[in-house]
C-alpha atoms as a PDB file:
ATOM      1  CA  UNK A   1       0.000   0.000   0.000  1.00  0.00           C
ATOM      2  CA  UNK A   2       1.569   3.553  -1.293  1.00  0.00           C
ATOM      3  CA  UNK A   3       1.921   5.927   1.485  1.00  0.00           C
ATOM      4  CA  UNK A   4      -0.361   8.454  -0.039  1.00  0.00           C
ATOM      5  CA  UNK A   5      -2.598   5.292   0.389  1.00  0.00           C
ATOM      6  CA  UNK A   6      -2.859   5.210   4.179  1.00  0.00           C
ATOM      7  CA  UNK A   7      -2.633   8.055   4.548  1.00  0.00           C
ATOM      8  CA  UNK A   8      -5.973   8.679   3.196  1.00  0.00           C
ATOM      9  CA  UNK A   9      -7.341   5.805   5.095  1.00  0.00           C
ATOM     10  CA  UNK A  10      -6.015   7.331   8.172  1.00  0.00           C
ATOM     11  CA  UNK A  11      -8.087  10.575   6.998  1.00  0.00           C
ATOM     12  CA  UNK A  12     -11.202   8.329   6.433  1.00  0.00           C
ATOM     13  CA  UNK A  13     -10.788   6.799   9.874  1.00  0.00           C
ATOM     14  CA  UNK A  14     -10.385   9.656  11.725  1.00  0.00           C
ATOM     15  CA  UNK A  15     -13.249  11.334  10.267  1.00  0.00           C
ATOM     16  CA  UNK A  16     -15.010   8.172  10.826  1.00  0.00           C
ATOM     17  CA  UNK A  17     -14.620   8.200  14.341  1.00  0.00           C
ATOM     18  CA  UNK A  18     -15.238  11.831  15.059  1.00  0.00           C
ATOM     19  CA  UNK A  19     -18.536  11.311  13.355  1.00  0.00           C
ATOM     20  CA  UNK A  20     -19.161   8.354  15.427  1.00  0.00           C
ATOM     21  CA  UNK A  21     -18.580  10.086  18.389  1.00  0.00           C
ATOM     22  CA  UNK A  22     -20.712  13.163  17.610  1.00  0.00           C
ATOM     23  CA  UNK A  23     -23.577  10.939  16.815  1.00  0.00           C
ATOM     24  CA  UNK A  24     -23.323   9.293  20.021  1.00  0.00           C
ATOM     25  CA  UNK A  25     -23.649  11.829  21.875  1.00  0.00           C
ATOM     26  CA  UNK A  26     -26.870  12.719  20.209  1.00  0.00           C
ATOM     27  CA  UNK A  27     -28.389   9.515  20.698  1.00  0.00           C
ATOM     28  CA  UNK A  28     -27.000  10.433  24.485  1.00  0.00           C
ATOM     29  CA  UNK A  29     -28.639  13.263  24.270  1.00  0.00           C
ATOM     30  CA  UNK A  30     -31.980  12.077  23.042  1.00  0.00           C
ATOM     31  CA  UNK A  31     -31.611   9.902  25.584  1.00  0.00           C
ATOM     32  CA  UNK A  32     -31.477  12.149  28.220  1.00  0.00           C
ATOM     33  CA  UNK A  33     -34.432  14.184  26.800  1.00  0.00           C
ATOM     34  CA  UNK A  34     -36.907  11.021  26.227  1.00  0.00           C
ATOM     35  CA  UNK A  35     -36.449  10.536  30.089  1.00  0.00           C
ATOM     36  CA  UNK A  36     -37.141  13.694  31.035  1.00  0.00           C
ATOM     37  CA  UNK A  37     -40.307  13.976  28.995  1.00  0.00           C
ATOM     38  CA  UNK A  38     -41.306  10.445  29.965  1.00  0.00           C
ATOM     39  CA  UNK A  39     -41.112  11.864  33.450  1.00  0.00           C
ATOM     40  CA  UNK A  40     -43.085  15.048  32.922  1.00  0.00           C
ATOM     41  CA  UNK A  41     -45.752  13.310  30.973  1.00  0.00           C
ATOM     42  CA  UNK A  42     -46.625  10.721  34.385  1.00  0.00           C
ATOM     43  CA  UNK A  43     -46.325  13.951  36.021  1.00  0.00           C
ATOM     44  CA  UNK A  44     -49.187  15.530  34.274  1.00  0.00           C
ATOM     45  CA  UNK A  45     -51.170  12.291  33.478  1.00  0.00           C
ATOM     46  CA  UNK A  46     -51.209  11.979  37.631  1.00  0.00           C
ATOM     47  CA  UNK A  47     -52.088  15.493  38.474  1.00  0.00           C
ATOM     48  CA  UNK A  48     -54.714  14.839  35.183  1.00  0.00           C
ATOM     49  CA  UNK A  49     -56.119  11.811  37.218  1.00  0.00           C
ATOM     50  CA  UNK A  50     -56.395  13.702  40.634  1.00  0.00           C
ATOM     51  CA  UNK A  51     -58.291  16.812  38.856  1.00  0.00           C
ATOM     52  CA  UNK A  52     -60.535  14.607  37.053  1.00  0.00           C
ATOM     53  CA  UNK A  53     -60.833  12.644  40.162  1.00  0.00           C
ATOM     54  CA  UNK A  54     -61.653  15.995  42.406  1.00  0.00           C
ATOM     55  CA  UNK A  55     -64.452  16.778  39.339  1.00  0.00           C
ATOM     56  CA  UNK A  56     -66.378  13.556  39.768  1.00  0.00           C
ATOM     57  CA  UNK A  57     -66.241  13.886  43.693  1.00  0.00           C
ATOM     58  CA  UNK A  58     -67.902  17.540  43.363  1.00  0.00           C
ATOM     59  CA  UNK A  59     -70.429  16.525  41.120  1.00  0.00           C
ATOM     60  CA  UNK A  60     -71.610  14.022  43.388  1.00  0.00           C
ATOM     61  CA  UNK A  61     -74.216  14.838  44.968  1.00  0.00           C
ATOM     62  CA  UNK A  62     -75.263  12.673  48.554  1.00  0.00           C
ATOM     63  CA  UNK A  63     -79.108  11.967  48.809  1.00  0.00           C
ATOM     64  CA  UNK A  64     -80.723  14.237  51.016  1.00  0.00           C
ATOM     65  CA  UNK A  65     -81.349  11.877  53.977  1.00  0.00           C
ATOM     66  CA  UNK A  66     -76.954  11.593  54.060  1.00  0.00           C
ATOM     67  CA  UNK A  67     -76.928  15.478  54.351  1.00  0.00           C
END
């Protein structure tokens, strides 16, 4: 292999593995991101529960003889 060869292989690999790394730490990233999100949508879906739950209470209405 000519030297010009690997040298251009070297290139290639380097720029290779810089890519590599940048895309991992997108997927870290994402990663990160999906978790937080996951987190703040059981968040809201619990304080949706509990308000819906608080709306069904108040629109109950005991019979008068429980008053």
């Amino acid at each position: 292999m000519s030297d010009a060869t690997s040298q251009r292989i070297d290139r290639l690999e380097s720029h290779l593995e810089h890519q590599v790394e940048q895309l991992n730490d997108v997927v870290i990233a994402q990663g990160k991101l999906l978790d937080r999100l996951r987190t703040e949508t059981q968040r809201q879906s619990g304080a949706m529960q509990t308000l819906e739950l608080e709306r069904i209470k108040s629109n109950v209405q005991k019979p008068p003889h429980y008053q």
